[in-house]
Protein backbone atom coordinates (compact mmCIF):
# COMPACT_ATOMS: atom_id res chain seq x y z
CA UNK A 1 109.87 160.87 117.73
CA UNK A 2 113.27 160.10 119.00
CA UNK A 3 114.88 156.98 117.48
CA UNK A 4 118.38 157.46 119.28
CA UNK A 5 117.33 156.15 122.53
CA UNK A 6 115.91 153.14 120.54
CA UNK A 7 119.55 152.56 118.88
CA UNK A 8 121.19 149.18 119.61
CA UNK A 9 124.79 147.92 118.68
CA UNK A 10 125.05 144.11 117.44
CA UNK A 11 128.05 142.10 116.12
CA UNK A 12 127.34 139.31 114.96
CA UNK A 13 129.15 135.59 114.64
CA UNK A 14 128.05 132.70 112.30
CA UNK A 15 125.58 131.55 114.86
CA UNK A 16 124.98 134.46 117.21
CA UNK A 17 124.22 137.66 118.12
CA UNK A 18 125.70 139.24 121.11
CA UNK A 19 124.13 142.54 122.07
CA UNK A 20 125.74 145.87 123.89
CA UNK A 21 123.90 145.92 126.60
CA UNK A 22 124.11 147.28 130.42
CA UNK A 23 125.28 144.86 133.10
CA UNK A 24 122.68 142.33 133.75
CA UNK A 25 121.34 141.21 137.10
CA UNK A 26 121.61 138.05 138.99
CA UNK A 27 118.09 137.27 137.68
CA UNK A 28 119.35 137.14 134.24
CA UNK A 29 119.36 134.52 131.85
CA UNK A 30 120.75 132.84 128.86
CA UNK A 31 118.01 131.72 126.31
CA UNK A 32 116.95 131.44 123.14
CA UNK A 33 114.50 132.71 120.63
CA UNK A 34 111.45 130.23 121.64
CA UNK A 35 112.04 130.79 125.34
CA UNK A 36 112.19 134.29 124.93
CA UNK A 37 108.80 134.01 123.02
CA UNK A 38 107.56 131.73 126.54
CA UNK A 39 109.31 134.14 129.33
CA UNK A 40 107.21 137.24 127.78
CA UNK A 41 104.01 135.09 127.98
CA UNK A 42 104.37 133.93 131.15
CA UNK A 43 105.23 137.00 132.90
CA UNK A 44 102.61 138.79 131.45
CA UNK A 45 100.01 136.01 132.46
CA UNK A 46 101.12 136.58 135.92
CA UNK A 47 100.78 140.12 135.70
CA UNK A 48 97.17 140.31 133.85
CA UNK A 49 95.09 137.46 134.54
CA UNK A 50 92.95 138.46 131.11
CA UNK A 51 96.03 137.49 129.19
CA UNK A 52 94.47 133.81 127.51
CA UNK A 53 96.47 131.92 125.47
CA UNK A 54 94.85 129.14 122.70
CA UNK A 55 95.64 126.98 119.65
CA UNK A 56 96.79 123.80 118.30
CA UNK A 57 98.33 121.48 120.88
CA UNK A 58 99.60 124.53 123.13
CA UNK A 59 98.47 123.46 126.52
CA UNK A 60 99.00 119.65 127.23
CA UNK A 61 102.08 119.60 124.26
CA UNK A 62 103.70 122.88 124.60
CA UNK A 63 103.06 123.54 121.23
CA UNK A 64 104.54 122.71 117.78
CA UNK A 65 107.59 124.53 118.61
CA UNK A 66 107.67 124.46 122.51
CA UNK A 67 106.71 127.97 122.53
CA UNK A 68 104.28 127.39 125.34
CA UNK A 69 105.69 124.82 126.84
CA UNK A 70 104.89 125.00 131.31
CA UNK A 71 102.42 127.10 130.78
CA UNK A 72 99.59 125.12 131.16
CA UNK A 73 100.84 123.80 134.31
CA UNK A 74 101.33 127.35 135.72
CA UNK A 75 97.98 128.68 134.77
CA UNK A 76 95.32 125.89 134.16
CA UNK A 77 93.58 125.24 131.40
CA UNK A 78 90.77 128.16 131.51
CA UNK A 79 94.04 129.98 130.72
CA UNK A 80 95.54 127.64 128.28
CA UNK A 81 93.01 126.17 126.21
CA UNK A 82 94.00 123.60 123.31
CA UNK A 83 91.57 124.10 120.53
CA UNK A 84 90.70 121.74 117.51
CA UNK A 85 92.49 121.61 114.20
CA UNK A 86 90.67 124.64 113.11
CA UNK A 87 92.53 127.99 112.69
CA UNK A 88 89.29 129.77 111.49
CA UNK A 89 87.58 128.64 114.43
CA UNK A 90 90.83 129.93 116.50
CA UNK A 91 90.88 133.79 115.10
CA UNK A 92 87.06 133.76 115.63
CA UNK A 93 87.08 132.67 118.96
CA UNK A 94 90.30 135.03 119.79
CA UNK A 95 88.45 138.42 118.21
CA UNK A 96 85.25 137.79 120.44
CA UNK A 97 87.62 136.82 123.58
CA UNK A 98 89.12 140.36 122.37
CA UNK A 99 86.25 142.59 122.04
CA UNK A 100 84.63 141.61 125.92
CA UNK A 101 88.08 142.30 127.71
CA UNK A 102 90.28 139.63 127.53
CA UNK A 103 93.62 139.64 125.73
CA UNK A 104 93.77 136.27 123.91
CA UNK A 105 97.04 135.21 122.25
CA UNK A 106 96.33 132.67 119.43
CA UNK A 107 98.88 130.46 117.77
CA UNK A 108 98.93 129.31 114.60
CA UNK A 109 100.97 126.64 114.14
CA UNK A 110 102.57 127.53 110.84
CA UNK A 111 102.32 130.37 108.80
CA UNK A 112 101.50 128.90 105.96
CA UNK A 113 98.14 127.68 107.89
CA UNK A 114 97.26 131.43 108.70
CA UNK A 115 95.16 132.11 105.81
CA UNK A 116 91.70 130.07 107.22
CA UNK A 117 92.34 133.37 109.79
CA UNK A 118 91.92 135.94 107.03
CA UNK A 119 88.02 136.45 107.20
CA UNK A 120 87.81 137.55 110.87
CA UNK A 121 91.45 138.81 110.99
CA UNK A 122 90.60 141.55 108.33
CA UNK A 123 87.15 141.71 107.95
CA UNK A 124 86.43 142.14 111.85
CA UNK A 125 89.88 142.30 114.21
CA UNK A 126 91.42 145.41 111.99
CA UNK A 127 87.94 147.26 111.73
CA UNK A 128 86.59 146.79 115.04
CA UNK A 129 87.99 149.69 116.59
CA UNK A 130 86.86 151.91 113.69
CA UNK A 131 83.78 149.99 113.31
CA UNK A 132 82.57 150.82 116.64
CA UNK A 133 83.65 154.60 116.40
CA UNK A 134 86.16 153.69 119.36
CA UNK A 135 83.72 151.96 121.64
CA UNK A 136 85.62 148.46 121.32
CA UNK A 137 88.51 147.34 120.50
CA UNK A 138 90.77 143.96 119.70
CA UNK A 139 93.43 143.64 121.81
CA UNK A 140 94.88 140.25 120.54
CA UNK A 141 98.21 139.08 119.41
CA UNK A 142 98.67 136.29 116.77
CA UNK A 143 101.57 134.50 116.52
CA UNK A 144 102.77 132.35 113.94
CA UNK A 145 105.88 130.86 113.12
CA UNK A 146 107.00 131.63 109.73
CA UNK A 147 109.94 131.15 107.00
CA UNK A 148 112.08 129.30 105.69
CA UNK A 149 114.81 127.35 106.85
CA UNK A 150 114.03 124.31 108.86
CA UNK A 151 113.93 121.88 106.14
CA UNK A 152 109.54 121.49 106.26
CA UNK A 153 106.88 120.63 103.64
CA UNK A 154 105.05 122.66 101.30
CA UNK A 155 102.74 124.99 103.28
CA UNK A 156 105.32 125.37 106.28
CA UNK A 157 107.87 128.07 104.84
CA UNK A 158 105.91 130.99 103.99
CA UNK A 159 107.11 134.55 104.16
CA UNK A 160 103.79 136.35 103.86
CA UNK A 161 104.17 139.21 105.77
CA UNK A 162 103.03 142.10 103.05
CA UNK A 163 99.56 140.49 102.86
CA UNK A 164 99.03 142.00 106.63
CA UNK A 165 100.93 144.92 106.19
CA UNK A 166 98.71 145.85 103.47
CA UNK A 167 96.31 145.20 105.97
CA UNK A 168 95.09 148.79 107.74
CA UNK A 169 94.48 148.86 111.60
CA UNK A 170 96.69 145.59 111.95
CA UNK A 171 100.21 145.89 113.55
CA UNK A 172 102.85 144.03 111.92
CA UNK A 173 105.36 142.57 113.87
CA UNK A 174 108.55 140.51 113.35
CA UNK A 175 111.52 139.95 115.84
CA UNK A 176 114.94 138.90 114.90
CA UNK A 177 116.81 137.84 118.50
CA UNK A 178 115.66 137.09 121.58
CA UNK A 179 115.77 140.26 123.54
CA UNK A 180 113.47 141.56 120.85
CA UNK A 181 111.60 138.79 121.00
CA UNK A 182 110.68 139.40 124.45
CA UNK A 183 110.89 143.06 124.48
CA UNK A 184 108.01 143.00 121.48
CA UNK A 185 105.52 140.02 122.65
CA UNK A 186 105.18 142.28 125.95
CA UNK A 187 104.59 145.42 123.64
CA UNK A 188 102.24 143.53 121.74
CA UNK A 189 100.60 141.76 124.31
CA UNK A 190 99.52 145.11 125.76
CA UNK A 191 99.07 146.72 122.94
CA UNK A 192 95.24 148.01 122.46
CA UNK A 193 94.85 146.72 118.91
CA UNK A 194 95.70 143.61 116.98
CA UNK A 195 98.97 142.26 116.49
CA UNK A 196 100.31 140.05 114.18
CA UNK A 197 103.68 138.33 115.81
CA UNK A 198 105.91 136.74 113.49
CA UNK A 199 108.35 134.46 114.89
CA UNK A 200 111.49 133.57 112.31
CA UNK A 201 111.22 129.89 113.13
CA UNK A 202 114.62 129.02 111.76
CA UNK A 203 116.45 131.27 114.49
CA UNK A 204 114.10 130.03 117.04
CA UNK A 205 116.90 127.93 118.59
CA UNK A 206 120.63 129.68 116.68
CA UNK A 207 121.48 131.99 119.30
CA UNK A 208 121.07 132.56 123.00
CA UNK A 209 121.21 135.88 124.72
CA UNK A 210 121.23 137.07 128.17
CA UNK A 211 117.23 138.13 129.66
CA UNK A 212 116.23 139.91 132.28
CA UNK A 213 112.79 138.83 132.93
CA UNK A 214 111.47 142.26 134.50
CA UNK A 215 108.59 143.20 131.94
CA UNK A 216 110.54 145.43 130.21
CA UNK A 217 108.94 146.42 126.77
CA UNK A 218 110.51 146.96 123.57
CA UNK A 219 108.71 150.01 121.72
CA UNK A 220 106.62 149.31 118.68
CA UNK A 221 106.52 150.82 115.64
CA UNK A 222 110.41 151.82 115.84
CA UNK A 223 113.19 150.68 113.77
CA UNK A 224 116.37 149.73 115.62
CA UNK A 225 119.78 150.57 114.32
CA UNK A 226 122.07 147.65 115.46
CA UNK A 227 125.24 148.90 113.24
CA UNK A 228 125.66 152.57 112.88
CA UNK A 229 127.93 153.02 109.66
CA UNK A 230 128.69 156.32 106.85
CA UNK A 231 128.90 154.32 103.80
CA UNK A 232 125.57 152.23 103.11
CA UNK A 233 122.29 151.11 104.74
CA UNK A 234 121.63 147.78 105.09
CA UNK A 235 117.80 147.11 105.84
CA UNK A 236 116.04 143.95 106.88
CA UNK A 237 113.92 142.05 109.40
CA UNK A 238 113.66 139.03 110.97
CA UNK A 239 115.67 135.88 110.39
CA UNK A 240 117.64 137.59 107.41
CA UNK A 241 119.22 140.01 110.45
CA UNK A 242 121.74 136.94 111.10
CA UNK A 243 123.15 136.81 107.14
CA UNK A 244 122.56 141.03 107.31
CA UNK A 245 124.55 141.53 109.76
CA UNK A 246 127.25 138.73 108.86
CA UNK A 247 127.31 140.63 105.05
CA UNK A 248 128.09 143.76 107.24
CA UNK A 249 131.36 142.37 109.06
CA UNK A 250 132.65 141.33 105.56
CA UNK A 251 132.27 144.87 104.14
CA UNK A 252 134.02 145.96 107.00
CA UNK A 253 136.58 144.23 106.81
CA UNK A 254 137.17 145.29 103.20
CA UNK A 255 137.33 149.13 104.63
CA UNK A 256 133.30 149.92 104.44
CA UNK A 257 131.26 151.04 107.24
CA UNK A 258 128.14 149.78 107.16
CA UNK A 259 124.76 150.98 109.08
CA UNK A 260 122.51 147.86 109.99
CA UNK A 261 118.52 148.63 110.46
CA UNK A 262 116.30 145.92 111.78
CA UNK A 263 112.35 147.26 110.54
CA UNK A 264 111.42 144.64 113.74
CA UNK A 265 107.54 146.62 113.07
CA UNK A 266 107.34 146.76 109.22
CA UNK A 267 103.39 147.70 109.94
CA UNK A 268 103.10 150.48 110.76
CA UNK A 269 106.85 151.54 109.16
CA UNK A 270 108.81 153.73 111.29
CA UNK A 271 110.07 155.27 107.34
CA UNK A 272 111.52 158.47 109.28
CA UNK A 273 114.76 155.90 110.75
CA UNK A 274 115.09 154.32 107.76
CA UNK A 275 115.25 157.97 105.40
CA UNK A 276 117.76 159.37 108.10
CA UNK A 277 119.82 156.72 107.56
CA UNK A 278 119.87 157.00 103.79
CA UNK A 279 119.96 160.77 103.55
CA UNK A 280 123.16 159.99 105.72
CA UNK A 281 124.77 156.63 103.55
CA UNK A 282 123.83 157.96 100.43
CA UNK A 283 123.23 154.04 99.41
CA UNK A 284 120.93 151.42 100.33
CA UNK A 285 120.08 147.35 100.03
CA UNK A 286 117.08 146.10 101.27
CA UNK A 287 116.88 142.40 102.38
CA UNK A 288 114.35 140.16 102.94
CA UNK A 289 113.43 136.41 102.59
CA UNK A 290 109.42 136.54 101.27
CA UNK A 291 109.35 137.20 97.44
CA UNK A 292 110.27 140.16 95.70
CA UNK A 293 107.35 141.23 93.95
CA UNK A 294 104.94 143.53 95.90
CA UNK A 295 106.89 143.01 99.22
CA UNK A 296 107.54 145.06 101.95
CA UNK A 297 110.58 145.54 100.37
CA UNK A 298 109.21 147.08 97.59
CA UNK A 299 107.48 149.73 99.95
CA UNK A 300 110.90 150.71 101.45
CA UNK A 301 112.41 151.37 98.09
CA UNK A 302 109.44 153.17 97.04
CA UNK A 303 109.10 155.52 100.03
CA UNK A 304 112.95 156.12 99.96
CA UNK A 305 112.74 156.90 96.23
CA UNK A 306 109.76 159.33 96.84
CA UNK A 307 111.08 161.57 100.25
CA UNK A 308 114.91 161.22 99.83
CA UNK A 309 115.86 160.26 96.36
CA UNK A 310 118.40 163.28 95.90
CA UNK A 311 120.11 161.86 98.86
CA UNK A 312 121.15 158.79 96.78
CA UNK A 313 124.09 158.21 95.15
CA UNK A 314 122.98 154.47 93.67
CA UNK A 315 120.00 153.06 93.01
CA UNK A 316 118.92 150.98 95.76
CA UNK A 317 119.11 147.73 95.63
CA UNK A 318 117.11 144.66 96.74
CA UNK A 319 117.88 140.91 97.82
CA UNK A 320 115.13 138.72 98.28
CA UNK A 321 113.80 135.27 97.59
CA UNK A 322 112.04 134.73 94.60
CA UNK A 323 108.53 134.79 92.94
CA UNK A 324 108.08 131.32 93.16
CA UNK A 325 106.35 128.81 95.91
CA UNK A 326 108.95 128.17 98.07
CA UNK A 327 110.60 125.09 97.37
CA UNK A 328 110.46 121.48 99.09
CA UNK A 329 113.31 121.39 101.94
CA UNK A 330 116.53 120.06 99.71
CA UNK A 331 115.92 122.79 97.55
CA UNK A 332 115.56 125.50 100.34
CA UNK A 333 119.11 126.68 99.91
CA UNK A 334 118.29 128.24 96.27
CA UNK A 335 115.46 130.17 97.25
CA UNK A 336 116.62 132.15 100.41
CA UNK A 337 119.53 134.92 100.29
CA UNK A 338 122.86 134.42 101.19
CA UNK A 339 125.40 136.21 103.24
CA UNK A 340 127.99 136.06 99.72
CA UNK A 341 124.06 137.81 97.71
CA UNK A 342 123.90 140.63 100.27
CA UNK A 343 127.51 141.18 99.70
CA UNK A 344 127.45 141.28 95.84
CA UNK A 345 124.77 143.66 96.06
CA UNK A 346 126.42 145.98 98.66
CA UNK A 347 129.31 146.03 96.60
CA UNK A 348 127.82 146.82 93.17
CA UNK A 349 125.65 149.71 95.22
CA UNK A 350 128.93 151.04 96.75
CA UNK A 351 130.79 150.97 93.30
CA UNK A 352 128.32 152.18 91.26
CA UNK A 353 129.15 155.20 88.82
């Protein structure tokens, strides 16, 4: 597979990111995370009229977030369907909308709400394809707004992502700006097999970048290099791109060049990207927000360790929240990484003898 094509340079600000992209047409426009996540939906609803969308409060309230808000105005509600307060009912309904030729899109409001999904999401939406020796399949996406950030309750900041990537026959999906935001929900929208579409709630609204709404897909399954650098690899996903990438203008400004990776599909992991970049850096931090033990993180550093460790010239290192319940919102702060954490560690990696 060729990664190059997929490479994509970012800089990034204290509250933006501002992509290298090609001139943009007069249909263009500036948005944010959440209506990045609505522009993909819609235009795919007007190009496939199987494309369903259902959950909590998403027709008549636009959902939790605003995610869907206008869409059930557009489409009706056959095509927008609010559901009870019942995300068990939700997955069930969405696999059998799934396996007779729809292509539902559930939302679950929060992801710390997702695990009354569980039973049908891994017991019936991962195996059906291999269940059926081929003859049906799931094509479903469900999203759920996750992590920390946004100063919520107990039960609203989960980063839980490693329980579905342990998951087989479910992609794992996680965008960290809007033009992947919108670039991915198409992939994974048309996508023949489950999805699970994490959206990094607390950069729902940071940043706003400039859209083209003309279906264009982002590939799954890829990594995407937003910083290409000689000196280290910085990996992570999802919201923690923002203090990532801030952590890399620091280093460079202290005469380090820095390589940025964004997983974006941590299930299945596109491991060849990440090893190229190592065998090149030599050194390597891996960042994420969900707990350290047993994370995705953890599979990174193991596959790294197992296909390029004589590439290394440090151990690797990992920043990540902690293996606690993530604390109530005043306390937020303690738990996730920080820009000055991703630096500390970069700097002990690239001085280590």
């Amino acid at each position: 597979m060729n990664h190059a094509a997929n490479t994509e340079t970012v800089n990034a600000t204290e509250n933006s990111f501002e992509s290298a992209k090609d001139p943009v047409k007069e249909s263009s426009q500036e948005i944010t995370m959440v209506e990045a996540v609505n522009l993909a939906m819609a235009y795919e609803m007007r190009m496939d009229e199987n494309v369903v969308i259902l959950g909590e409060d998403v027709g008549t309230n636009g959902g939790v977030f605003r995610a869907t808000d206008g869409l059930k105005a557009e489409f009706g509600l056959r095509r927008v369907m609010d559901t009870p307060l019942a995300e068990t009912l939700i997955a069930g309904i969405t696999v059998g909308m799934a396996s007779q030729g729809l292509r539902p899109i559930a939302e679950i409001q929060f992801m710390g709400f997702i695990f009354a999904t569980m039973e049908h999401i891994i017991c019936h939406a991962a195996r059906l394809r291999n269940r059926t020796r081929g003859r049906l399949s799931c094509p479903m996406v469900l999203r759920a707004p996750f992590g920390g950030g946004i100063h919520a309750p107990e039960h609203h900041s989960e980063s839980t992502e490693a329980i579905f990537a342990h998951t087989a026959g479910l992609r794992v999906v996680v965008p960290s700006s809007p033009v992947r935001a919108y670039g991915l929900l198409l992939a994974a929208i048309r996508d023949p097999d489950p999805v699970i579409f994490l959206e990094p709630k607390r950069i729902y609204r940071i940043s706003k970048q400039t859209i083209e709404d003309n279906g264009e897909a982002l590939p799954l399954d890829v990594c995407f290099t937003l910083r290409e650098g000689q000196d280290i690899t910085l990996i992570s996903w999802g919201a923690m791109i923002l203090e990532t990438l801030q952590a890399a203008n620091q280093l460079t400004e202290s005469g380090h060049s820095v390589e940025v990776i964004d997983v974006a599909t941590i299930s299945p992991l596109d491991i060849d990207t990440i090893l190229s970049s190592v065998k090149k850096t030599g050194r390597c931090v891996i960042i994420h927000e969900a707990a350290k033990n047993c994370g995705v993180g953890a599979e990174i550093s193991a596959q790294i360790s197992e296909r390029a460790l004589l590439s290394l010239q440090a151990p690797i290192k990992r920043v990540t929240g902690y293996d606690t319940i993530m604390p109530y919102f005043r306390n937020e702060k303690y738990y996730m990484p920080s820009t000055k954490d991703i630096v500390k560690a970069a700097m002990e990696t690239l001085h280590y003898e």
